[in-house]
Protein backbone atom coordinates (compact mmCIF):
# COMPACT_ATOMS: atom_id res chain seq x y z
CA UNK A 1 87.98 105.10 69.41
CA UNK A 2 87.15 105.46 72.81
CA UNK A 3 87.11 102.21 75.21
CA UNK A 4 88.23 100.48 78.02
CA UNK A 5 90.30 97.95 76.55
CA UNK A 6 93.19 97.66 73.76
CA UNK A 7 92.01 95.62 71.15
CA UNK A 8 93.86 92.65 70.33
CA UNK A 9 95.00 93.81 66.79
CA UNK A 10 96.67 96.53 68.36
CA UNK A 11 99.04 94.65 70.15
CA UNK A 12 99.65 92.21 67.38
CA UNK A 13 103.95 92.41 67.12
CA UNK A 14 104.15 93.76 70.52
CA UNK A 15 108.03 95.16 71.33
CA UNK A 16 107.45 97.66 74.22
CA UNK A 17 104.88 100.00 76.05
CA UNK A 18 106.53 103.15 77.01
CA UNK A 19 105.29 105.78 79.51
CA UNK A 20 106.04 109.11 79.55
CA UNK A 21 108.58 109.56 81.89
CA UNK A 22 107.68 113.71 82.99
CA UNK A 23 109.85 114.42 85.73
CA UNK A 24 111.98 117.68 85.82
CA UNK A 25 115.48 118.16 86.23
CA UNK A 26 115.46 120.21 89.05
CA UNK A 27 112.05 118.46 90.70
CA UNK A 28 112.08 114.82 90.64
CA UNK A 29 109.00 113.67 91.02
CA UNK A 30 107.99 110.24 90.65
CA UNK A 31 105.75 109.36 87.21
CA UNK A 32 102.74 108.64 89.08
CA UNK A 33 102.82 112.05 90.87
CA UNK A 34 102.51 113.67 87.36
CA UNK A 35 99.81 111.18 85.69
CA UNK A 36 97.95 112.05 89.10
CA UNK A 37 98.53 116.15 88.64
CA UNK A 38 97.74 116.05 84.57
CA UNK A 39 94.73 113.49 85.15
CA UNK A 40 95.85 111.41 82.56
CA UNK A 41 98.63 109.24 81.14
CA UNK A 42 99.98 109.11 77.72
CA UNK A 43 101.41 106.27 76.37
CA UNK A 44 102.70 104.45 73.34
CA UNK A 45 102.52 100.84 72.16
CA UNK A 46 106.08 99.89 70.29
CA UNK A 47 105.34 97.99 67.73
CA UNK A 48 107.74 96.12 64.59
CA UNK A 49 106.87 98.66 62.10
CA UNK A 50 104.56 101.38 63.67
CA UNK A 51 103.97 103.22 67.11
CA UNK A 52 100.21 103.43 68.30
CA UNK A 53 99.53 106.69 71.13
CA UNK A 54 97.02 106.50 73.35
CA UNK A 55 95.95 108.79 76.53
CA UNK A 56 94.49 107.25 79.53
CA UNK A 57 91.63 109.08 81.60
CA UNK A 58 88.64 107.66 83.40
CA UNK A 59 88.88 105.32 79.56
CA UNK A 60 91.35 104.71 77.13
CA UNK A 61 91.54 107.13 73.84
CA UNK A 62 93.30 105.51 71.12
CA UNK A 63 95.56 108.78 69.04
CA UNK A 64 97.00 107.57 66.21
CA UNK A 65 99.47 105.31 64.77
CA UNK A 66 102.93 106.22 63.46
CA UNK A 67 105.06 104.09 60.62
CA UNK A 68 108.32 103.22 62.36
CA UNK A 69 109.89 101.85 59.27
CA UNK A 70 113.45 101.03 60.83
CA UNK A 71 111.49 99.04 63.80
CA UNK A 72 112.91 99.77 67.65
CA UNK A 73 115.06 97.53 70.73
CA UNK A 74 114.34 100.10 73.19
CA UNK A 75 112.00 103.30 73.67
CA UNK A 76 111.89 106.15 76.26
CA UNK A 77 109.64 109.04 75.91
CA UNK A 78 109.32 112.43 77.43
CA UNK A 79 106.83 115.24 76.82
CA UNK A 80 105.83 114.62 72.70
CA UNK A 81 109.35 113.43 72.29
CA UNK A 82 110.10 109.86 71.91
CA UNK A 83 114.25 108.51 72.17
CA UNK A 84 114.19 104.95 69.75
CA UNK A 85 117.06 102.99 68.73
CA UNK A 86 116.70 100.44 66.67
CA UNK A 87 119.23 97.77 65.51
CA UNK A 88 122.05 100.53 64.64
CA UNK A 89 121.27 104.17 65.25
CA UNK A 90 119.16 106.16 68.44
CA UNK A 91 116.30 108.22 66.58
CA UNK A 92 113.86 111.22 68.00
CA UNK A 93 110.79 111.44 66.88
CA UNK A 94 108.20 114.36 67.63
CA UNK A 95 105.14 112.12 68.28
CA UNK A 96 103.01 115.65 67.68
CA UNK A 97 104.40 116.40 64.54
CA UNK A 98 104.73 112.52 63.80
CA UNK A 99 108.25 113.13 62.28
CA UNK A 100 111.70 110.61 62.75
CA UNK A 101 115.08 111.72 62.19
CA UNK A 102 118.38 110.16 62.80
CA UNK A 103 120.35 110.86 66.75
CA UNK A 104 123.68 108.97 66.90
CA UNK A 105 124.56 105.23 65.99
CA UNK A 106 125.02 102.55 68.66
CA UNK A 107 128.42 102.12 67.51
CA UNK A 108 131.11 104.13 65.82
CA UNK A 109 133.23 101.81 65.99
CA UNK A 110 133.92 100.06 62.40
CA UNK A 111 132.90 95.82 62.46
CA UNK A 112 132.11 96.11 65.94
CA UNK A 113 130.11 93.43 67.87
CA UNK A 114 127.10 94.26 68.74
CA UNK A 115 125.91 96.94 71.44
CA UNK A 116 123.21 97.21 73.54
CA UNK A 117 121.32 100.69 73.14
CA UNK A 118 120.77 102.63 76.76
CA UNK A 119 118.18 105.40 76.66
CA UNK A 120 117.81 107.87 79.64
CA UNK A 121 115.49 110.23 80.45
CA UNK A 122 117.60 112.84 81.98
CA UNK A 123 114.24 115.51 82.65
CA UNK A 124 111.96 117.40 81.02
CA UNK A 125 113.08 117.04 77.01
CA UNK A 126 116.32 115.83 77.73
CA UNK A 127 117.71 112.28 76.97
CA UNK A 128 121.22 110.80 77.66
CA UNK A 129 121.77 108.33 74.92
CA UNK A 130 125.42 105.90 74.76
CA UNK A 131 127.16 105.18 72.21
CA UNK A 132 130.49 102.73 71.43
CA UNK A 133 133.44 104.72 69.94
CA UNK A 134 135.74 101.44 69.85
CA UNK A 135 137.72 102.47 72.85
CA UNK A 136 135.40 103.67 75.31
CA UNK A 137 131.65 104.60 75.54
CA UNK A 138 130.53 108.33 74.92
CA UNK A 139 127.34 109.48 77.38
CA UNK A 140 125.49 112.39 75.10
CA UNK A 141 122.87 114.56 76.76
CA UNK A 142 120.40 115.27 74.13
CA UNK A 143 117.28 117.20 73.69
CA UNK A 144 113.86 116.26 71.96
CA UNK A 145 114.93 118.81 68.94
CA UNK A 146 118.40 116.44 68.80
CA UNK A 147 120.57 119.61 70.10
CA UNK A 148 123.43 118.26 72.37
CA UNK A 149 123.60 119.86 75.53
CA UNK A 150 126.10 119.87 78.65
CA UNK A 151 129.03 118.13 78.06
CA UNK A 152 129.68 114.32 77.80
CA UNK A 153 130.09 111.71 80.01
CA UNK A 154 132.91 108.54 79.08
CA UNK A 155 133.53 104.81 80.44
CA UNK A 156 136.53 102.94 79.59
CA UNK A 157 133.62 99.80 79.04
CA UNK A 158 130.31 99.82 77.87
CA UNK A 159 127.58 100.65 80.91
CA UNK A 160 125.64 97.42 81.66
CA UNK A 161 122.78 99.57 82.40
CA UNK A 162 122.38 103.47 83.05
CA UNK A 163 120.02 105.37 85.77
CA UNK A 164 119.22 108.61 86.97
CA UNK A 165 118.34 110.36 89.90
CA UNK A 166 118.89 114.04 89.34
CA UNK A 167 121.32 115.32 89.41
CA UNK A 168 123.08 112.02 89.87
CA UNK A 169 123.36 109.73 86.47
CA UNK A 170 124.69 105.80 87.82
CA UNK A 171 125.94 103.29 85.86
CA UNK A 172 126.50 99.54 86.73
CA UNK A 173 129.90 98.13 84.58
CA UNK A 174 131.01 94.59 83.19
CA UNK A 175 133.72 94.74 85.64
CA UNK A 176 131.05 94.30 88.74
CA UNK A 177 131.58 98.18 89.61
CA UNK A 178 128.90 101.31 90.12
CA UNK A 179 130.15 104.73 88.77
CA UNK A 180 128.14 107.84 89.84
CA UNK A 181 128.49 110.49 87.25
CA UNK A 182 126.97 114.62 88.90
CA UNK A 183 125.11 115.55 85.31
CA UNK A 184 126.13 118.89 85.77
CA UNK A 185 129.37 118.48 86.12
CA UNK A 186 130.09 115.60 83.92
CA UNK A 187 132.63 114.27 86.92
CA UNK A 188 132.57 111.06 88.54
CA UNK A 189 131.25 111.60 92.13
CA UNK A 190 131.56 107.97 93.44
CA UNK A 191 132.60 104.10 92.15
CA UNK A 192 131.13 101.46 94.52
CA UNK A 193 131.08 97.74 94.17
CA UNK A 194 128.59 95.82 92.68
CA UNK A 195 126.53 94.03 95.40
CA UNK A 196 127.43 90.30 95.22
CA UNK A 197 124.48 87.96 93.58
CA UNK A 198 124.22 84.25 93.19
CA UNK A 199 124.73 84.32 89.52
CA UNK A 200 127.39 86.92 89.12
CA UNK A 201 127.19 90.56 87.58
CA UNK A 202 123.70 92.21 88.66
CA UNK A 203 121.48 92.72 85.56
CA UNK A 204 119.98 96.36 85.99
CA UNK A 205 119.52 99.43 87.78
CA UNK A 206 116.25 100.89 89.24
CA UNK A 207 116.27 104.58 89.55
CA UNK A 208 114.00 105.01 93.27
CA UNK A 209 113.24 109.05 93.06
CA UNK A 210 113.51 110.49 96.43
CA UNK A 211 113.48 107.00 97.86
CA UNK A 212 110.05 105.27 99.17
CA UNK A 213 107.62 106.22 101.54
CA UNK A 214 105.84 103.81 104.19
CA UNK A 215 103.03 105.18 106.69
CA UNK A 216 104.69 105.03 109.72
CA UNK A 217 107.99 105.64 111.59
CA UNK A 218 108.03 102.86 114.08
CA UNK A 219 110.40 100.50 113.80
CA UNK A 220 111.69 101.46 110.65
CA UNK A 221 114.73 98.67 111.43
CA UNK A 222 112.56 96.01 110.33
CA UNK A 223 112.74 97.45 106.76
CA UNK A 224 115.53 95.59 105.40
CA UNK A 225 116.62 94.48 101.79
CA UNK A 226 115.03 90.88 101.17
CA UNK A 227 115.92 88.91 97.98
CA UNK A 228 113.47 87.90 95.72
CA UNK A 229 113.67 85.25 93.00
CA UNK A 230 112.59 86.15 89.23
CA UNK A 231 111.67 83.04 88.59
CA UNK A 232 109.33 80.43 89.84
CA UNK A 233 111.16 77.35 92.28
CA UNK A 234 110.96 73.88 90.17
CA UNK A 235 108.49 71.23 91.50
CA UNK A 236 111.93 69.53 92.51
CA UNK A 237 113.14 72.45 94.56
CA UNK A 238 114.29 70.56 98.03
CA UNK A 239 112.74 71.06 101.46
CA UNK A 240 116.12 72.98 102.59
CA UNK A 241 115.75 75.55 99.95
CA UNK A 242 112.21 76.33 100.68
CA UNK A 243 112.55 76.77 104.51
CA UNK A 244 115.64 79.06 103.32
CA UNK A 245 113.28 81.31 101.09
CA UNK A 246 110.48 81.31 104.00
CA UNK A 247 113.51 82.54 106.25
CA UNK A 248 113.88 85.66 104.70
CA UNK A 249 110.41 87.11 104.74
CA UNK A 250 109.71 89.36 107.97
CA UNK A 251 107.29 87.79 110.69
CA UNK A 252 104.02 88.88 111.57
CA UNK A 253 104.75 90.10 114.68
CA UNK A 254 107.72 91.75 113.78
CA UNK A 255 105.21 94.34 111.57
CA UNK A 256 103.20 96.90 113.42
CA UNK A 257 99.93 97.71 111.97
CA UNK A 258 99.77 100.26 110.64
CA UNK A 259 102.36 98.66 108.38
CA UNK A 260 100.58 95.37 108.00
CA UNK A 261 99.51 96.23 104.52
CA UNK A 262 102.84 96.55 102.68
């Protein structure tokens, strides 16, 4: 199949698109820098009971579809090797070879409540995958071929979310704290508070590789944090409350040119 646009039965029980994540440990680059280098993307469409591959070029090439009998909650892929958990254990599967076996469960603990899977990608061919022990939460660095490698990392709670910036691995906790874990040395480098939201705990972490870039250098102090709402204001929303949200966004003539644009 070669076109331009997925067809609609392929994205019929629609769970997740994943993109490779190829960055190496010791080279971060960002995803797009690679896609850019290798001229093409790869990526998979998550689906309830199968996993559909396809490359992106100058058009979209449809691969092949794999049976995921056990389904998948979350999905993180790097090189031909795809991390999956599904509703109790992580799996790997070698999307070359189009084979699935079994990582780690999400919990060890027995009758546990439910746990949230957290997938990493740690570099090239290496995952970090958590899992509940009953006490605490074990941090395993993992390979594609499901070897273990380094040593472990531990939290007295189970991480909210995980994120990694090589070497550093960072973790946002139920207790409204940041942990920041060197991956080399399994030790904890820093704990930080939480930044204080309007609804509580924050939700997730974005990993920002080697930070952002803008096209100029002047006045760089007019690039400050600016909240953002995820959702849309009601029709009801008050006149006070709007002017507040206008408030926050930088003037026009506060912004050179040459930074107009962002």
């Amino acid at each position: 199949m070669n076109q331009d646009e997925i067809p609609p039965y392929q994205l019929q029980q629609l769970i997740a698109t994943v993109i490779e994540e190829s960055w190496g440990s010791s080279d971060s680059r960002p995803i797009v820098t690679c896609a850019q280098a290798l001229g093409s993307i790869d990526f998979c469409i998550i689906k309830r009971s199968s996993i559909s591959l396809f490359t992106l070029k100058d058009k979209l090439f449809f691969q092949k579809d794999i049976p995921l009998p056990s389904g998948a909650t979350l999905a993180r892929r790097t090189g031909r090797h795809l991390c999956v958990a599904d509703h109790d254990n992580y799996n790997m599967i070698d999307l070359d070879a189009g084979l699935l076996f079994p990582l780690l469960p999400l919990s060890q603990a027995p009758d546990s409540a439910p746990v949230k899977p957290s997938i990493t990608v740690i570099g090239d061919n290496e995952f970090l995958i958590l899992s509940w022990t009953g006490a605490s939460s074990l941090g395993v660095f993992i390979t594609g071929e499901g070897d273990p490698v380094r040593g472990t990392l531990e939290w007295t709670t189970h991480p909210v979310h995980v994120a990694c910036d090589y070497p550093h691995v960072t973790s946002l906790l139920s207790d409204n704290t940041i942990q920041i874990h060197n991956a080399e040395t399994q030790a904890i480098v820093q704990i930080i508070p939480a930044p204080a939201t309007a609804t509580g705990i924050p939700k997730a972490l974005i990993c920002c590789v080697g930070g952002f870039f803008v096209p100029s250098m002047q006045r760089k102090e007019k690039l400050r944090p600016v909240p953002i709402k995820l959702r849309r204001p009601s029709a009801k929303a008050n006149t006070a409350a709007e002017k507040k949200e206008v408030a926050v966004v930088p003037q026009e003539e506060d912004i050179p040119d040459d930074l107009s644009a962002l």
